[in-house]
Every structure is written in structure tokens, then in C-alpha cells.
Protein backbone atom coordinates (compact mmCIF):
# COMPACT_ATOMS: atom_id res chain seq x y z
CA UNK A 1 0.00 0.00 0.00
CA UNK A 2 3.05 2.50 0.80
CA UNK A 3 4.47 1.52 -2.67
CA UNK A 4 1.29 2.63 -4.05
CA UNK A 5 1.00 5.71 -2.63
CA UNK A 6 4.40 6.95 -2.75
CA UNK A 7 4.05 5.74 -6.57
CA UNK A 8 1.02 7.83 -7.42
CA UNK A 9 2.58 10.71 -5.88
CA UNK A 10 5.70 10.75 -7.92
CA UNK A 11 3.44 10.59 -10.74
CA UNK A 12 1.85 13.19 -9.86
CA UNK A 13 4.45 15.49 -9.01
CA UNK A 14 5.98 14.67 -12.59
CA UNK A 15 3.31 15.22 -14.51
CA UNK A 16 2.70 18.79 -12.69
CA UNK A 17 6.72 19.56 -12.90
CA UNK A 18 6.13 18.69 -17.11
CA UNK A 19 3.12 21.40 -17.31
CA UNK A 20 4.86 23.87 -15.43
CA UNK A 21 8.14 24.68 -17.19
CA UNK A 22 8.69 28.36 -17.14
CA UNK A 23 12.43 30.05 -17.99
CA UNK A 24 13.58 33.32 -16.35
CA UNK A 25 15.24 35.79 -19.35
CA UNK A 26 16.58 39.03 -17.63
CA UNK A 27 18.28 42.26 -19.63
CA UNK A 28 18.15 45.50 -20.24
CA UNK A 29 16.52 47.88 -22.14
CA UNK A 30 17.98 51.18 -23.70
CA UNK A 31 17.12 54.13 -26.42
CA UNK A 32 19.36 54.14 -29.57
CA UNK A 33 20.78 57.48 -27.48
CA UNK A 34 21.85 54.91 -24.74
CA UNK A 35 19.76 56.54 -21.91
CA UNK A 36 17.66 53.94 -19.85
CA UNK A 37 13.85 53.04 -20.74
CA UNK A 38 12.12 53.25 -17.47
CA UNK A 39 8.93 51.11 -17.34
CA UNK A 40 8.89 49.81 -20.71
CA UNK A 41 6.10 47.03 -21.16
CA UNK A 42 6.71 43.43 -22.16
CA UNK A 43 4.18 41.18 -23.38
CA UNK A 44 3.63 37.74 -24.96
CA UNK A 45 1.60 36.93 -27.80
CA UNK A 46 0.93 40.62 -28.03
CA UNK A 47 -1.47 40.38 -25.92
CA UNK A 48 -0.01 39.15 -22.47
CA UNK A 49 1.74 41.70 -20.16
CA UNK A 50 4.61 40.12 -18.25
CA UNK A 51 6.49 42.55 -17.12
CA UNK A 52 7.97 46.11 -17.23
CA UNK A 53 11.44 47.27 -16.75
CA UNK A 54 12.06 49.38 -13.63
CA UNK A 55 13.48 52.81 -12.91
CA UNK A 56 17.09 51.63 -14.45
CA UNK A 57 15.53 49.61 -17.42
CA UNK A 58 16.26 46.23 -15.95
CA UNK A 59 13.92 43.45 -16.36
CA UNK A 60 13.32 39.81 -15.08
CA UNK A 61 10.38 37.78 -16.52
CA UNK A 62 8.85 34.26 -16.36
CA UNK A 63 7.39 32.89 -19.34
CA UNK A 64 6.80 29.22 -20.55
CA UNK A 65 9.23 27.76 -22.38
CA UNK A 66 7.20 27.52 -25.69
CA UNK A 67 7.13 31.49 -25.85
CA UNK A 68 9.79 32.03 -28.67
CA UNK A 69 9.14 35.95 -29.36
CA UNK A 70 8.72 38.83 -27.05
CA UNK A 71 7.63 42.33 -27.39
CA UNK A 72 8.74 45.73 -25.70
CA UNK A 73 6.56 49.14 -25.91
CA UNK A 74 6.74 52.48 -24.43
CA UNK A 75 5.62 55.49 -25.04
CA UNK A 76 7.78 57.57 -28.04
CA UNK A 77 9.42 54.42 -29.14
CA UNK A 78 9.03 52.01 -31.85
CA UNK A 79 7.84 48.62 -30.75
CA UNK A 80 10.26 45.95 -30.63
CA UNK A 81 9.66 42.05 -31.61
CA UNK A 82 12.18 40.26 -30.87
CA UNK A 83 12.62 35.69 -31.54
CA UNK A 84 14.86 34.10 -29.60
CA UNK A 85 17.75 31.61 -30.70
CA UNK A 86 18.64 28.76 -28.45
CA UNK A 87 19.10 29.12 -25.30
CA UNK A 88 19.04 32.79 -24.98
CA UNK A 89 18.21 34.05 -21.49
CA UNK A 90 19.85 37.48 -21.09
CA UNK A 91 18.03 39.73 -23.43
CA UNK A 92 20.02 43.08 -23.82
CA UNK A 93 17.53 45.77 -25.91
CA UNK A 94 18.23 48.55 -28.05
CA UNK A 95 14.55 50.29 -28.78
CA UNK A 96 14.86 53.31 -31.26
CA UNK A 97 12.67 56.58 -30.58
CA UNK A 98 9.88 56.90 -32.68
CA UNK A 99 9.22 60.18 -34.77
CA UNK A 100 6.62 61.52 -36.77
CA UNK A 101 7.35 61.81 -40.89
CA UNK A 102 4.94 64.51 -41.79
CA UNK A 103 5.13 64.97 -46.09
CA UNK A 104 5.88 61.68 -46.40
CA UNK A 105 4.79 58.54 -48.04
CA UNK A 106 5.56 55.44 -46.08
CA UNK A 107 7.24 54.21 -48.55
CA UNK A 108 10.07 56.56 -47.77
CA UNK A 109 9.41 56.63 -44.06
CA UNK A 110 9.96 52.68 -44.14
CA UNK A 111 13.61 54.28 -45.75
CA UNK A 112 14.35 56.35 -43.50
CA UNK A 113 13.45 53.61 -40.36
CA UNK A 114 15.01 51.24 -42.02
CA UNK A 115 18.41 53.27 -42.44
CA UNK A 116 18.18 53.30 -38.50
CA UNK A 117 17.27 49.80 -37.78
CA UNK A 118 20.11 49.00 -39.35
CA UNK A 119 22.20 50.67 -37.09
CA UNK A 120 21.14 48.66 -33.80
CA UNK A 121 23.82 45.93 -34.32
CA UNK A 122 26.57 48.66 -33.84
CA UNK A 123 24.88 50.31 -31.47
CA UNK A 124 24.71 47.83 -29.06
CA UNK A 125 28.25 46.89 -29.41
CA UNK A 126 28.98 50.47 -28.22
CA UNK A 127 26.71 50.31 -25.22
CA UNK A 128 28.82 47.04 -24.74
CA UNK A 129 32.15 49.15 -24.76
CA UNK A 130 30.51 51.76 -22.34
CA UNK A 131 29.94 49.39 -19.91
CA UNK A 132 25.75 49.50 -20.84
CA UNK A 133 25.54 46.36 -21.78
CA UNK A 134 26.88 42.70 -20.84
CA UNK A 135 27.44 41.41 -24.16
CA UNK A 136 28.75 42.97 -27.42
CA UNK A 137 26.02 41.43 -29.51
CA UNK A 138 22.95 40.14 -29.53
CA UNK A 139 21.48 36.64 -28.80
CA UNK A 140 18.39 37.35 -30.78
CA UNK A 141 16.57 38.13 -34.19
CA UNK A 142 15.08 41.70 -34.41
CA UNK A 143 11.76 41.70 -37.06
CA UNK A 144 11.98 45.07 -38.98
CA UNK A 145 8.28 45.58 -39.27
CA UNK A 146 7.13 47.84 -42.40
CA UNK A 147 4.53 50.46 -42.50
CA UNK A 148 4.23 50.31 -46.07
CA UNK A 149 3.13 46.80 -47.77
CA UNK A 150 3.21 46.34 -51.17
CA UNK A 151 0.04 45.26 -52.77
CA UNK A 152 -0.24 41.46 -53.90
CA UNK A 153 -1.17 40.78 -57.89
């Protein structure tokens, strides 16, 4: 009778541990003029809020372990979606300010964002070199998401 109690409670406890399974990712989160972002949301499946960062722009969340992308917003900055590779747990952000393109197709505005985005790779080796950041590049994809879509034939 012990046998089959102790038995059915490992069970148990496996089966809950297996349903469970969260990961802790921690980072930072800075403008493309390396000043802090101070209460920055973070959500999952767009929807989900998980977080914020605090005064400094530090953050530590728990999410499952199926969640592969992430998303920061704040107020006067572009939103950031970012998919992580492997086992990626320190998430260090570089979210560029957000401006307003009055005049201007979005065609061109998509130009001008995109001239920036590509700049966030060397910009967060920098914050690396100032001491901002832990690592000198990134252990995740960055989406650059278009305002402008071309229309389908």
C-alpha cells in the first residue's frame, strides 16, 4: 500500500513539474541614445503583459518555455519584436525613438526607419564598450516591421 501511494505521488508530481516549465530571461533595455527606458512594457503573444522594466531599465520575466518571441513598448518608441535563438536568457535591448514623418509617403518613411534599424547591431556593441551592456552582440533576431506593404497581384 506504501508503494502505491508513494508511486502515485511521484506521478503526480511529474506530470505537474512537465506542465509547469517556465524560464527566467533578464536584460536590459535602452534608447538608440543609450539613456535607460524606465517602465517599458513586455508582453507575450501581443497580448499578455509580463512585465515592465524598472526605474534603471532592468527586467526579469517568467514565461513558458514555448514562448519564442517577445515584445517591448513604451511610449515615443518604436515597438520591438524580438525571436529568440537557443538558449538565450539574457536579453540586452536597443529600442529606437519613434518620430513623426509629416510629407511623407511610407514608402520613404519605411527608408528612412530602415536606415536606422540598421544601425542597432553597432549600437549595441557600443553600449557594450561603455559598460551599458553585458554582451557585445545580440542573442536574438530583431523583425523590422514595415509600414508600407506592397500590394499582392
Amino acid at each position: 500500500m506504501k508503494k502505491l501511494i508513494i508511486t502515485l505521488i511521484l506521478i503526480t508530481a511529474s506530470t505537474v513539474s512537465l506542465y509547469s516549465q517556465n524560464k527566467t530571461i533578464k536584460g536590459r533595455v535602452i534608447s538608440d541614445d543609450f539613456e535607460i527606458v524606465p517602465l517599458a512594457l513586455i508582453m507575450i503573444n501581443d497580448t499578455v503583459e509580463v512585465g515592465r522594466t524598472d526605474s534603471n531599465g532592468f527586467f526579469q520575466i517568467d514565461i513558458p518555455v514555448s514562448v519564442k518571441k517577445i515584445l517591448f513598448r513604451d511610449v515615443g518608441f518604436e515597438q520591438v519584436t524580438i525571436a529568440f535563438v537557443d538558449t538565450c536568457d539574457e536579453v540586452e535591448v536597443v529600442m529606437m525613438l519613434s518620430g513623426t514623418y509629416d510629407f511623407r509617403t511610407l514608402k520613404k518613411v519605411d527608408k528612412l526607419r530602415m536606415k536606422k534599424f540598421k544601425k542597432l547591431p553597432e549600437l549595441h556593441r557600443e553600449a557594450f564598450e561603455k559598460g551599458i551592456f553585458k554582451t557585445d552582440k545580440a542573442c536574438y533576431i530583431q523583425e523590422f516591421i514595415p509600414y508600407y506593404k506592397k500590394k499582392q497581384r
